[in-house]
C-alpha atoms as a PDB file:
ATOM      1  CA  UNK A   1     -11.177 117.184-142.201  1.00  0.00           C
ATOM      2  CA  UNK A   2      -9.969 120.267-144.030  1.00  0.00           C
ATOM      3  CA  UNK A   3     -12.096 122.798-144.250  1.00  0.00           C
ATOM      4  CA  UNK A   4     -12.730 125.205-146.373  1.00  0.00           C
ATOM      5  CA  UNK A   5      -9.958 125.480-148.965  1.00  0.00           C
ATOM      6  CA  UNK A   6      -9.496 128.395-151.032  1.00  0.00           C
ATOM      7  CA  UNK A   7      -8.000 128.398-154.348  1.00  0.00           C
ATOM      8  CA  UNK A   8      -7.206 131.334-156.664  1.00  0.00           C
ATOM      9  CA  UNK A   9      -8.221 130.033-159.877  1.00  0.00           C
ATOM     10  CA  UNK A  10      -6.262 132.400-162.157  1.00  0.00           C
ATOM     11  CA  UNK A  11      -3.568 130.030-160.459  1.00  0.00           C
ATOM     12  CA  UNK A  12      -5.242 127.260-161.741  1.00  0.00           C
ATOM     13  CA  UNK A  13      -5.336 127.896-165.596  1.00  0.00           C
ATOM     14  CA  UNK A  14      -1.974 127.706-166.460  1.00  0.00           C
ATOM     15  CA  UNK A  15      -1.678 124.187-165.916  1.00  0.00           C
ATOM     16  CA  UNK A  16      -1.176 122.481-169.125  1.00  0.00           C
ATOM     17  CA  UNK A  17      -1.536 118.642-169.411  1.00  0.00           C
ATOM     18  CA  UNK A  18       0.756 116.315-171.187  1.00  0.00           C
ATOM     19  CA  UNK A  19       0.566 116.043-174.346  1.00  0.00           C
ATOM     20  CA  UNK A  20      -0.289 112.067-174.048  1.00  0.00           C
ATOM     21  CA  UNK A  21      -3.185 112.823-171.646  1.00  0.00           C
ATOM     22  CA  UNK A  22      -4.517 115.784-173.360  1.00  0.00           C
ATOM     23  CA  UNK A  23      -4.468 112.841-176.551  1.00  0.00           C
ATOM     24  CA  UNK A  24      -5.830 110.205-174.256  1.00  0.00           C
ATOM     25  CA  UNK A  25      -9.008 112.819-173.267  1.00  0.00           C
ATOM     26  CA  UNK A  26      -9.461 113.753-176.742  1.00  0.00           C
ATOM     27  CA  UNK A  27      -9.879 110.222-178.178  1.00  0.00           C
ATOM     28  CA  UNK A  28     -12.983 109.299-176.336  1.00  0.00           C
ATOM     29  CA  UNK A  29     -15.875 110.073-174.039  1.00  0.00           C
ATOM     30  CA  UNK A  30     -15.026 111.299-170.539  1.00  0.00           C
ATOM     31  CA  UNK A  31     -12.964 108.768-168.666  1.00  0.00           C
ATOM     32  CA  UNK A  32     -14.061 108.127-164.522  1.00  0.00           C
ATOM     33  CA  UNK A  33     -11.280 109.126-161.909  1.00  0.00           C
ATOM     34  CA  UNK A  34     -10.423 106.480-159.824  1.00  0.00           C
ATOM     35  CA  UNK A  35      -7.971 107.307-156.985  1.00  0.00           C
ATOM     36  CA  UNK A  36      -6.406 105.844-153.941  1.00  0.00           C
ATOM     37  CA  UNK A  37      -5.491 108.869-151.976  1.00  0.00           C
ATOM     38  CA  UNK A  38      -3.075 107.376-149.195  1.00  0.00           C
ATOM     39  CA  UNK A  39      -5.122 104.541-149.017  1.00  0.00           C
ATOM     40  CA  UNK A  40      -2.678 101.540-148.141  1.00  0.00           C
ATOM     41  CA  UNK A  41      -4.128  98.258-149.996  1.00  0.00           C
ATOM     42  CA  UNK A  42      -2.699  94.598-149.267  1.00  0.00           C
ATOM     43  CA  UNK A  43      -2.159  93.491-152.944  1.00  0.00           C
ATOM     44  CA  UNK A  44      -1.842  96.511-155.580  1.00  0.00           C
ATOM     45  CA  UNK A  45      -2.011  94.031-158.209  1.00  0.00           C
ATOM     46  CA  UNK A  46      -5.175  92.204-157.033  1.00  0.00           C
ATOM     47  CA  UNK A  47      -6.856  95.232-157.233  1.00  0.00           C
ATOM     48  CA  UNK A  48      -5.488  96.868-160.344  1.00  0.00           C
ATOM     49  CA  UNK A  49      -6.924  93.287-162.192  1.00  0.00           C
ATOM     50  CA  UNK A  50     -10.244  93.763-160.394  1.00  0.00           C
ATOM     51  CA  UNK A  51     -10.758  97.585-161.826  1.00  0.00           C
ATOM     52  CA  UNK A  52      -9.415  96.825-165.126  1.00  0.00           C
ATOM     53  CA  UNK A  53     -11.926  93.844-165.309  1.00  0.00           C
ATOM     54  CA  UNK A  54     -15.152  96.480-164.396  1.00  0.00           C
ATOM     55  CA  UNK A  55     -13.387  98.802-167.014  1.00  0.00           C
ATOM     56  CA  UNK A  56     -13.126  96.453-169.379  1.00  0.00           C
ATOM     57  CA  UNK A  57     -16.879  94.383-168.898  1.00  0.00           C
ATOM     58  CA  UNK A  58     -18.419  98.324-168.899  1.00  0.00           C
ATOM     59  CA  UNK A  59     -16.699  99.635-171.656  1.00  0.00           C
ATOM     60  CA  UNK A  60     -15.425 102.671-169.664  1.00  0.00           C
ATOM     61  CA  UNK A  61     -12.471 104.439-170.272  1.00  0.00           C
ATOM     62  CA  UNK A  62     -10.285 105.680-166.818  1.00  0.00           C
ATOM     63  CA  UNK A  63      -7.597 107.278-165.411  1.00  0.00           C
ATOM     64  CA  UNK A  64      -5.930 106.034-162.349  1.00  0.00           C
ATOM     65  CA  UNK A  65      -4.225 107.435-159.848  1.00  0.00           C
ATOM     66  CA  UNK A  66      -2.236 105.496-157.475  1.00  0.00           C
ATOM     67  CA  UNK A  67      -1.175 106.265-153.871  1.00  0.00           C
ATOM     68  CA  UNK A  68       1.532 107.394-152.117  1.00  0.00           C
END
């Protein structure tokens, strides 16, 4: 548990995204997130196969973050 977590969000906007993501978010509908946090799972690759399967048999685009 955190708590309450505040953020300054002038801070915030002068993040500026790659120039292959900003591409990849442009080219399409909204993608879903789908993260791992620190999550520790048994076979990366099992997993990996099983989203990109959903992905693929919903037509969804994503972005993926792994975990530590």
């Amino acid at each position: 548990v955190v708590g309450f977590i505040n953020v300054e969000l002038r801070k915030l906007t002068s993040y500026t995204p790659p120039e292959d993501l900003r591409a990849f978010l442009a080219a399409g509908p909204p993608p879903v997130y789908i993260g791992f946090g620190s999550l520790v799972v048994d076979d990366p690759n099992e997993l990996t196969a099983m989203f990109m399967s959903a992905l693929q048999r919903t037509g969804l685009r994503a972005i993926i973050q792994r975990g530590w």
